[in-house]
Protein backbone atom coordinates (compact mmCIF):
# COMPACT_ATOMS: atom_id res chain seq x y z
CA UNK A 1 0.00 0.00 0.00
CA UNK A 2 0.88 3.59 -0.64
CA UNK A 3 0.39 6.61 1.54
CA UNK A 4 -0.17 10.09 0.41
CA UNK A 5 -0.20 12.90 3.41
CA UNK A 6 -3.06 15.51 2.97
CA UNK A 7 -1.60 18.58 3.13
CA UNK A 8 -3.35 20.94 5.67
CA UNK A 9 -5.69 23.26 3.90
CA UNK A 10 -7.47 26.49 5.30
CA UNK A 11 -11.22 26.35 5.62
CA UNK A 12 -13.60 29.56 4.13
CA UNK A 13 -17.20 30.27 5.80
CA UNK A 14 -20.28 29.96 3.00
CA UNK A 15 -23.71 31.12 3.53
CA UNK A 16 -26.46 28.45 3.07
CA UNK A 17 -29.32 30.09 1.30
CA UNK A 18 -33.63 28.49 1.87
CA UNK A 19 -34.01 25.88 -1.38
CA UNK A 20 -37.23 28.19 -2.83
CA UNK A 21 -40.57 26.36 -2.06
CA UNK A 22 -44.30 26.80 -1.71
CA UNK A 23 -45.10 28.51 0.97
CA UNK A 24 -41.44 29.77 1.89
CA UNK A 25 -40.84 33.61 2.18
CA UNK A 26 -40.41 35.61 -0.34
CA UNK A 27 -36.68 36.64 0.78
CA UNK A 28 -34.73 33.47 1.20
CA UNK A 29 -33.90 33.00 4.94
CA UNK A 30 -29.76 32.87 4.94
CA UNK A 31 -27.93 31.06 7.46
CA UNK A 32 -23.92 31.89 8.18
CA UNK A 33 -21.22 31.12 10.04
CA UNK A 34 -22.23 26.96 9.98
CA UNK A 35 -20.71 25.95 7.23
CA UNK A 36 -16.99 25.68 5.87
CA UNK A 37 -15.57 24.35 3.53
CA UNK A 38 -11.72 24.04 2.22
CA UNK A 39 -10.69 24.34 -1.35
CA UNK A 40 -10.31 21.43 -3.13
CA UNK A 41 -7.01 19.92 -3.80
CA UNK A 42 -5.45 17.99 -6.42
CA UNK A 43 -2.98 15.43 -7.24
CA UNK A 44 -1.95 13.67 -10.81
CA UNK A 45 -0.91 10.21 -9.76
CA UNK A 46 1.84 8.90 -11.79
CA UNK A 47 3.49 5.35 -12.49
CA UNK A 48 6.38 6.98 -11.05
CA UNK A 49 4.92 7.61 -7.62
CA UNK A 50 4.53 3.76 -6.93
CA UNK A 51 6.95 2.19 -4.60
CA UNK A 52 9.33 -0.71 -6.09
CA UNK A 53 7.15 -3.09 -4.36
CA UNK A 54 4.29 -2.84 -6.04
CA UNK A 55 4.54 -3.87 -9.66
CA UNK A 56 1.04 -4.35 -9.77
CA UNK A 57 0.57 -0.33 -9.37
CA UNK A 58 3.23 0.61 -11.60
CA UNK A 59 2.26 -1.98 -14.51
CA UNK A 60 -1.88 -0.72 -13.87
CA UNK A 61 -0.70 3.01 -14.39
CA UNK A 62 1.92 2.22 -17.63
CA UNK A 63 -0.41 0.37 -19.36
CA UNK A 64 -3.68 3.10 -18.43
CA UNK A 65 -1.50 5.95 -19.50
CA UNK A 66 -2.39 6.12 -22.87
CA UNK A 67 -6.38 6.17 -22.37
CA UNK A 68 -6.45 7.53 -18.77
CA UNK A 69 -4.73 9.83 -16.55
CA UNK A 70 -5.56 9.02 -12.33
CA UNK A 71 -5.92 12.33 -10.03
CA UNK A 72 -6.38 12.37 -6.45
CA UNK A 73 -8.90 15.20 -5.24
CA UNK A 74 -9.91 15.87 -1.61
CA UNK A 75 -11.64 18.37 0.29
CA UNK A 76 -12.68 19.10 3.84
CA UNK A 77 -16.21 20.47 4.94
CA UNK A 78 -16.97 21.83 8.51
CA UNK A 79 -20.76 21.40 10.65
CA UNK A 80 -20.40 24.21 13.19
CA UNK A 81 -22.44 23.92 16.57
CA UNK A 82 -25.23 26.52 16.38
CA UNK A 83 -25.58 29.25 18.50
CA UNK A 84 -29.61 29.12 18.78
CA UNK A 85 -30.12 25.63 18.97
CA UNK A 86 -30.78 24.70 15.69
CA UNK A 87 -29.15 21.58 14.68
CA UNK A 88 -28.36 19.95 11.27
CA UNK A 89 -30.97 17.29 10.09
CA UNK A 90 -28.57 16.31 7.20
CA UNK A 91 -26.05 17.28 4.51
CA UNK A 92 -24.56 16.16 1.54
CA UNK A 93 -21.94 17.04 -0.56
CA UNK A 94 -21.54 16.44 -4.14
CA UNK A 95 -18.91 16.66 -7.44
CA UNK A 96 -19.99 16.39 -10.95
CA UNK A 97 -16.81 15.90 -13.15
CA UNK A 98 -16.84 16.81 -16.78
CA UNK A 99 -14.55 16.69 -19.37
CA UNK A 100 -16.50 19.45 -21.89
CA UNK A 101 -15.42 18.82 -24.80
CA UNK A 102 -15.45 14.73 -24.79
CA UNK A 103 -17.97 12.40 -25.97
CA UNK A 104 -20.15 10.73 -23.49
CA UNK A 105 -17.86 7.51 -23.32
CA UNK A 106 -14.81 9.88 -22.45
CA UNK A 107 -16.54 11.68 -19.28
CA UNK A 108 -14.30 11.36 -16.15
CA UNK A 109 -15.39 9.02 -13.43
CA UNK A 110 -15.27 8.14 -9.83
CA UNK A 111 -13.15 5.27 -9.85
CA UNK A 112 -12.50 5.19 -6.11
CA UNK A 113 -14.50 7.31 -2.86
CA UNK A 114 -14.25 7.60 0.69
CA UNK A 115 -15.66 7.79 2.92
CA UNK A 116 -18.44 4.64 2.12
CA UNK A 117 -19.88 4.09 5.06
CA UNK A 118 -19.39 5.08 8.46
CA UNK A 119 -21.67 4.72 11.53
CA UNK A 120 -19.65 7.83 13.74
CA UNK A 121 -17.71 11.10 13.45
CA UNK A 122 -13.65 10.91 12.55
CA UNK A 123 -10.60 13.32 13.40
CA UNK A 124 -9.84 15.11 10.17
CA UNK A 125 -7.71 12.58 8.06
CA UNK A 126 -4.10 13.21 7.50
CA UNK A 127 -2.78 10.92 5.09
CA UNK A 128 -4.92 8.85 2.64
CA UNK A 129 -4.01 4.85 1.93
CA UNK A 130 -4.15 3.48 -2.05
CA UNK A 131 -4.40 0.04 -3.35
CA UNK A 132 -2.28 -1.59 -5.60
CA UNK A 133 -5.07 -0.48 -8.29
CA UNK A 134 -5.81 2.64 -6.68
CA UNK A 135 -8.81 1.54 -4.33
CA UNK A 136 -8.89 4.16 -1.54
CA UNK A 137 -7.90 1.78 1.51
CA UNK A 138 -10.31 3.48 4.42
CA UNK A 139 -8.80 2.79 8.00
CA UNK A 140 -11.62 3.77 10.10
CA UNK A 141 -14.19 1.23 11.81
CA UNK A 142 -17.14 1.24 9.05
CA UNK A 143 -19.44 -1.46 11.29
CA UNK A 144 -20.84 -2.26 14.81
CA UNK A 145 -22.78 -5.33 14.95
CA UNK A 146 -26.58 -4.54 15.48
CA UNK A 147 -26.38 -1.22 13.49
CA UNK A 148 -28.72 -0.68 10.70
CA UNK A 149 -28.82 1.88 7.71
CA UNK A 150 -30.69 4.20 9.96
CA UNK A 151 -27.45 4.70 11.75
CA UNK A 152 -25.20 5.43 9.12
CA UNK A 153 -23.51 8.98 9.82
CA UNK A 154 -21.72 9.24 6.15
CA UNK A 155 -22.80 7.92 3.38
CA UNK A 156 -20.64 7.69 0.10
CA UNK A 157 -22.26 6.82 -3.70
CA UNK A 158 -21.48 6.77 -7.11
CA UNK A 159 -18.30 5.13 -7.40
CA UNK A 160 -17.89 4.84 -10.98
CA UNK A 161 -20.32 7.45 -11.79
CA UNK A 162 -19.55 11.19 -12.83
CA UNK A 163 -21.37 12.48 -9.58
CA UNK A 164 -19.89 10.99 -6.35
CA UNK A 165 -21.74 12.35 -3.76
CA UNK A 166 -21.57 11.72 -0.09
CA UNK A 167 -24.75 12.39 2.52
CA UNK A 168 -24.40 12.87 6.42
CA UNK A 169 -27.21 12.10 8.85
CA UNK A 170 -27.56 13.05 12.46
CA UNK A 171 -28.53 10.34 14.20
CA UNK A 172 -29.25 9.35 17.62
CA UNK A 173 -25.82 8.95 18.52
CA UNK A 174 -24.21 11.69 16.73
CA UNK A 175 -24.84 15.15 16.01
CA UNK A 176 -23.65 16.69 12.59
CA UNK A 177 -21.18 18.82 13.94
CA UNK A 178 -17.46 18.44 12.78
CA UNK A 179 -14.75 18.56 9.97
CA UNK A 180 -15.51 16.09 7.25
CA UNK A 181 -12.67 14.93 4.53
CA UNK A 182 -13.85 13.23 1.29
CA UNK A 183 -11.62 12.10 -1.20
CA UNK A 184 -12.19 10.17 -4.43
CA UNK A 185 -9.89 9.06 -7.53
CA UNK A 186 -10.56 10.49 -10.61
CA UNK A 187 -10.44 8.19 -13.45
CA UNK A 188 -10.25 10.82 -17.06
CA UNK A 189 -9.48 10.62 -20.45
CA UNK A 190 -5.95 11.02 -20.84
CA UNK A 191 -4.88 14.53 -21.56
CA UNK A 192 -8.45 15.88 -21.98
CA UNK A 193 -9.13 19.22 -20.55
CA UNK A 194 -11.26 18.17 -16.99
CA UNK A 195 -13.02 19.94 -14.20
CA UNK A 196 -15.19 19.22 -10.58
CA UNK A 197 -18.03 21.02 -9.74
CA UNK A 198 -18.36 20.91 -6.07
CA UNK A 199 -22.23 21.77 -4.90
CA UNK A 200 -23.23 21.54 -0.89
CA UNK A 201 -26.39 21.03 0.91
CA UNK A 202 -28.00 20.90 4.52
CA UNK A 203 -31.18 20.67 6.12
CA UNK A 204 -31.44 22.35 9.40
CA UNK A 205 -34.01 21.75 12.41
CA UNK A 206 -35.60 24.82 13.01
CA UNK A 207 -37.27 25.04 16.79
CA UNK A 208 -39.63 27.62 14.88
CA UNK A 209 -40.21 27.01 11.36
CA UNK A 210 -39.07 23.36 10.55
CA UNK A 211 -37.50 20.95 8.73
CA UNK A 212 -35.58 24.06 5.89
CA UNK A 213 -33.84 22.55 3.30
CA UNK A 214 -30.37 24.59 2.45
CA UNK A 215 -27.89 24.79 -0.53
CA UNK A 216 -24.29 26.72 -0.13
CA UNK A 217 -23.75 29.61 -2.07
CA UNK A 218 -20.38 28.75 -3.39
CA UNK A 219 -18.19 31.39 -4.44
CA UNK A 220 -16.15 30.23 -7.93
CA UNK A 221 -12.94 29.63 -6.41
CA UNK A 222 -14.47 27.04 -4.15
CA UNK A 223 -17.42 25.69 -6.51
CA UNK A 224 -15.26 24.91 -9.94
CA UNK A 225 -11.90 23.13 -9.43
CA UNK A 226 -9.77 22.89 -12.63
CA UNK A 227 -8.47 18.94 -12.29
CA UNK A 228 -5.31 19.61 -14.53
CA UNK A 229 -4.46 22.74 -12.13
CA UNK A 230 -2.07 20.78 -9.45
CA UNK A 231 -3.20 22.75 -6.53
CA UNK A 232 -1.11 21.52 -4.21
CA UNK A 233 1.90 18.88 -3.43
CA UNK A 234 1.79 15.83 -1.74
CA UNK A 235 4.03 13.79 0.40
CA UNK A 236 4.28 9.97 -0.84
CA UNK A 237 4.90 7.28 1.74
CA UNK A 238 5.25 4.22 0.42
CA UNK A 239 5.01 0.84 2.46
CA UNK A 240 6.40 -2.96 2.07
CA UNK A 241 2.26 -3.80 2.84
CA UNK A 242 1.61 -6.61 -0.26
CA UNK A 243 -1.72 -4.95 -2.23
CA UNK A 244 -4.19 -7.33 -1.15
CA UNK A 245 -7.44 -4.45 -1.55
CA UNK A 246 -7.77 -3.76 -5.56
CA UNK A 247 -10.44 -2.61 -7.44
């Protein structure tokens, strides 16, 4: 297995603005200072990068490179305790990735997410484990015998899709308060011109008004995320562990 550190990366407030519905107000209601997020960061992976160890990883990335380049993007968003008493129902966060100007067989792809599942709140991951074929290897505790799906705090889908997205729940247990890191593998076609759109949601508990459904008003900077723009290095760590978790 290979490890990649995750570089710390600053987190910028966004306002969540009322979804428009019957019988909401005219004048969206606007909620800030319980939401950040980080900008996203990216990282080509490269045959190069894999340790001598594993020639499965380097043979898997040689042989792709002519149809498909591999990038690493991750990105950190932040549940803030309210001050009134308000909690978070739910979230989710979501990435559609495009290539623009390539046929529909050519669009990128989640090939790998995390988190899938988890049943309880994490520490803001550090470093990020990959497969010999570039599986993200999750290291948390993802099950509790006697849980259900009702008590599932993250939830991860679309692995292999164009639109990953990932939905948080409060549940009896936990609150949705915290830092959350997700991180997927970007599977596109090789040399092509690719972006994320990044989109957030949230539904908040109102003592007053009710269940309010929320989406972030993303500035560009944070919403758009240019997947041939390296935005930032990474520190690879490669280990003598035999791949035993491919795709």
């Amino acid at each position: 297995m290979t490890q990649l550190d995750l570089p710390p990366t600053p987190l910028h407030d966004i306002d969540l603005v009322e979804v428009p519905r019957l019988q909401a107000p005219a004048t969206p209601r606007r909620v800030e200072g319980r939401v950040s997020l980080s900008p996203a960061i990216v990282h080509p992976l490269t045959a190069q990068e894999a340790a001598s160890e594993e020639a499965d990883w380097l043979g898997f990335l040689t042989a792709e490179a002519t149809r498909s380049d591999y990038l690493l993007l991750s990105l950190t968003c932040a549940f803030r305790p309210p001050a009134n008493g308000d909690p978070f129902a739910d979230a989710a966060v979501g990435v559609l990735l495009e290539s623009p100007d390539e046929p529909a067989d050519r669009q990128p792809i989640a090939w790998s997410i995390s988190p899938r599942k988890r049943f309880h709140p994490v520490e803001r991951a550090t470093t990020i484990g990959l497969s010999a074929r570039l599986a993200i290897v999750e290291s948390t505790v993802e099950f509790t015998p006697g849980q259900g799906r009702d008590d599932l705090f993250v939830y991860g889908m679309g692995e292999r899709d164009s639109d990953p997205e990932w939905r948080l729940q409060a549940t009896s247990r936990h609150p949705l308060i915290g830092d959350e890191t997700f991180t997927l593998i970007v599977k596109a076609p090789a040399g092509a011109p690719s972006q994320a759109r990044i989109t957030v949601a949230a539904t908040i508990r109102h003592r007053r008004f009710g269940l309010i459904p929320y989406r972030a008003a993303l500035p560009t900077t944070l919403r758009t995320v240019d997947l041939r723009c390296q935005t930032t290095p990474y520190t690879n760590h490669p280990t003598a562990t035999p791949p035993g978790n491919g795709a």
